[in-house]
N, C-alpha and C. Protein backbone atom coordinates (compact mmCIF):
# COMPACT_ATOMS: atom_id res chain seq x y z
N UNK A 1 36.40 36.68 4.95
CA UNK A 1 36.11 35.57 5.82
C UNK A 1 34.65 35.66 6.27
N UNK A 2 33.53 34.48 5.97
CA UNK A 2 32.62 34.55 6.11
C UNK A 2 32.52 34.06 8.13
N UNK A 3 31.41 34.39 8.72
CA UNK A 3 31.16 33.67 9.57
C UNK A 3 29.68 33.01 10.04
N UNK A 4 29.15 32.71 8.67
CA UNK A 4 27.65 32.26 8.59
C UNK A 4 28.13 31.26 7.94
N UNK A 5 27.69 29.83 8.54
CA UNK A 5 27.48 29.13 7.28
C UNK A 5 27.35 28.98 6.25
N UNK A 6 27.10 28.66 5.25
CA UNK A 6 26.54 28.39 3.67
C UNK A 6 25.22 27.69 3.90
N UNK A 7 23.96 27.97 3.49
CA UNK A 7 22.70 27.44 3.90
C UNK A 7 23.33 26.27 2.63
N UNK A 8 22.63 25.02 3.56
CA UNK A 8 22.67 23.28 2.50
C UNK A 8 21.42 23.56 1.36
N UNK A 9 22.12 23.08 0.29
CA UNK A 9 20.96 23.01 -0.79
C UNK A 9 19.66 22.27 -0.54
N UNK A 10 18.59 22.86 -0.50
CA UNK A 10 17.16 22.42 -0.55
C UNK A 10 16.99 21.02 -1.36
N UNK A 11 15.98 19.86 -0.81
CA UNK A 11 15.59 19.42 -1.71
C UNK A 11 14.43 19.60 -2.60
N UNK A 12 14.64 19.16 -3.86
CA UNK A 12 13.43 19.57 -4.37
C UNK A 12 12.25 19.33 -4.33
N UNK A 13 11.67 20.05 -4.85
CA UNK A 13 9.72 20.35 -4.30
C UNK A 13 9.04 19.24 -4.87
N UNK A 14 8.21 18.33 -4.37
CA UNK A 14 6.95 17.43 -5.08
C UNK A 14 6.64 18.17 -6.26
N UNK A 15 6.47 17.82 -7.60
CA UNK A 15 5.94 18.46 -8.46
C UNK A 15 4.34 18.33 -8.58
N UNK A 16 3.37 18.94 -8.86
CA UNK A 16 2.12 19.35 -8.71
C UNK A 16 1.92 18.57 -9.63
N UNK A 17 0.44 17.28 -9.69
CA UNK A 17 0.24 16.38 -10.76
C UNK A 17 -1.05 16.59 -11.14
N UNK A 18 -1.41 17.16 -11.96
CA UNK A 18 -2.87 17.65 -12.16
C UNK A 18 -4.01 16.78 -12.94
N UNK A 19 -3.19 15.39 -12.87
CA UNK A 19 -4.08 14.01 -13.71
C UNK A 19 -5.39 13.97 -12.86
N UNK A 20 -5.77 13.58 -13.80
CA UNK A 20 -7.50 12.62 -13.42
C UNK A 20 -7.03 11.90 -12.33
N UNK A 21 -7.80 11.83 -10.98
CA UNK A 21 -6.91 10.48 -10.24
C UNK A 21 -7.76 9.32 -10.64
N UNK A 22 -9.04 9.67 -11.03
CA UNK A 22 -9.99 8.39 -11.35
C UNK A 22 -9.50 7.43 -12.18
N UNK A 23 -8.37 8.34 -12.93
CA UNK A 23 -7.72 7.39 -14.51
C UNK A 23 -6.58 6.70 -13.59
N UNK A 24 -6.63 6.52 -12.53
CA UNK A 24 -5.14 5.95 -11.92
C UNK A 24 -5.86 4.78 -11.16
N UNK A 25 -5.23 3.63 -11.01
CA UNK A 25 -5.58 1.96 -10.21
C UNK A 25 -5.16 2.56 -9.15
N UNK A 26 -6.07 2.42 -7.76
CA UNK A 26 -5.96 2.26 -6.50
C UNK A 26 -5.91 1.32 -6.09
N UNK A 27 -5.26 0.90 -5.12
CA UNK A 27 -4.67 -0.49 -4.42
C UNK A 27 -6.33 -1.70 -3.79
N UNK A 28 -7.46 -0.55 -4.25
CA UNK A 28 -8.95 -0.95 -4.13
C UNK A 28 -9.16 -1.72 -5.46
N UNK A 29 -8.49 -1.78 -6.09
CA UNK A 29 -8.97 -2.34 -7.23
C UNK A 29 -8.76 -3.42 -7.24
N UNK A 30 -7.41 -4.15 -6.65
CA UNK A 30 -6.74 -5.19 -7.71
C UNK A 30 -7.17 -6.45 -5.79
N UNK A 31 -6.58 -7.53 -5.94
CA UNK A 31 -7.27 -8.61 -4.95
C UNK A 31 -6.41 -8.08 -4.06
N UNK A 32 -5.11 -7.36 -4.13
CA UNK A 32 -4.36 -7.58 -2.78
C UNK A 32 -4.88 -6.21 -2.45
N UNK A 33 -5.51 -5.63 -2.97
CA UNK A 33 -6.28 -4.41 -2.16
C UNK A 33 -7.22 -4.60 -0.76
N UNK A 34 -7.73 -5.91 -1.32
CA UNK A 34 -8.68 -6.50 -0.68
C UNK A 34 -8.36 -7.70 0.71
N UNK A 35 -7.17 -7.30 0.53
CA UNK A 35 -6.63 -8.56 1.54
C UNK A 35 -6.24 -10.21 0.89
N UNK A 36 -6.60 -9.86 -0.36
CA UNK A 36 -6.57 -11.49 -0.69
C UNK A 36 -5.34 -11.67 -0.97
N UNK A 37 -4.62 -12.98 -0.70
CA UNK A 37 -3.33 -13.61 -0.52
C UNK A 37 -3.11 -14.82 -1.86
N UNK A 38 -1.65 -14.27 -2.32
CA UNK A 38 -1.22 -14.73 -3.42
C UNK A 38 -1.24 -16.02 -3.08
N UNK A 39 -1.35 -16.79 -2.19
CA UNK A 39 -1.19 -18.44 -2.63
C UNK A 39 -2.87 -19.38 -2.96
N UNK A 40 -1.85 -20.07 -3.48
CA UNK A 40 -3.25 -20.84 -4.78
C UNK A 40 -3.42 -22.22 -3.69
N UNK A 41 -2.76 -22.74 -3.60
CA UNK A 41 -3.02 -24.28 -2.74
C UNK A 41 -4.28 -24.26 -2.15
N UNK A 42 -5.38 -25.71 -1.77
CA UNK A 42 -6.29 -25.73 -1.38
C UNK A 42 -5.83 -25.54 0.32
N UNK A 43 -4.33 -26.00 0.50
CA UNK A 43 -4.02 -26.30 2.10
C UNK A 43 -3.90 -24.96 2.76
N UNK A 44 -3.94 -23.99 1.52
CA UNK A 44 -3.31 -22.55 2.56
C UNK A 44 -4.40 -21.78 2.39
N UNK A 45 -5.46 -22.36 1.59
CA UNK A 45 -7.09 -21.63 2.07
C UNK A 45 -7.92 -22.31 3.08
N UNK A 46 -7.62 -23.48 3.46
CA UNK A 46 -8.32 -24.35 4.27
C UNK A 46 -8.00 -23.77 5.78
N UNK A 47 -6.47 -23.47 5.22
CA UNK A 47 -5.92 -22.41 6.66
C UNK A 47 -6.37 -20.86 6.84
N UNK A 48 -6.43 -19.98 6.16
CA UNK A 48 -6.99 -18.89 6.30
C UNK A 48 -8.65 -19.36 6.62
N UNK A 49 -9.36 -19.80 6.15
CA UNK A 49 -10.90 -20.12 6.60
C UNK A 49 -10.69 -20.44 7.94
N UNK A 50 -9.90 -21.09 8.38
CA UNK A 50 -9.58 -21.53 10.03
C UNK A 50 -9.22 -20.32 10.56
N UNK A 51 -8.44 -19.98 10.27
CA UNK A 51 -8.09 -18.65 10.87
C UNK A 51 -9.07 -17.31 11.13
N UNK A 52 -9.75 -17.65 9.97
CA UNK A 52 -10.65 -16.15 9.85
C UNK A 52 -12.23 -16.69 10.47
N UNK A 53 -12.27 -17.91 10.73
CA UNK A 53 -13.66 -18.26 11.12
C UNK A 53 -13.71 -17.50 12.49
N UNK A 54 -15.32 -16.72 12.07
CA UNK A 54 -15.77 -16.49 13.73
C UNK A 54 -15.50 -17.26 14.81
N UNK A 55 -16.01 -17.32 16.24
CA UNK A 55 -15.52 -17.91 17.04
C UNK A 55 -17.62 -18.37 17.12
N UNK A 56 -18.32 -17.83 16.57
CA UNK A 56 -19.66 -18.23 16.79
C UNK A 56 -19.83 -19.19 15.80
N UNK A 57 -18.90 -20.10 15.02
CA UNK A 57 -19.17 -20.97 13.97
C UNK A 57 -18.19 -22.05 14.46
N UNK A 58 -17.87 -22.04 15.67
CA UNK A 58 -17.22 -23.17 16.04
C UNK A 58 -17.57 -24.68 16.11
């Protein structure tokens, strides 16, 4: 009769990735890295320009 628990199985370890990271796309690359927003319409850029205009270009 034990009176220790059974330690719970570990999960396993991150494996170590030894790639180039330069050879990998960072989220800097592509437009939504950049903040830019998937819609195409002229009405929903006319709205972000409103939105994003300074308050000194009023």
């Amino acid at each position: 009769m034990r009176t220790t628990p059974e330690p719970e199985p570990r999960a396993p370890r991150p494996a170590l990735v030894f790639d180039d990271p330069l050879d990998q796309q960072s989220s800097d690359d592509t437009d939504r890295g950049w903040g830019e927003r998937s819609e195409g319409d002229s009405a929903a850029d006319l709205k972000r320009f409103l939105d994003e205009k300074p308050p000194h270009h009023l």
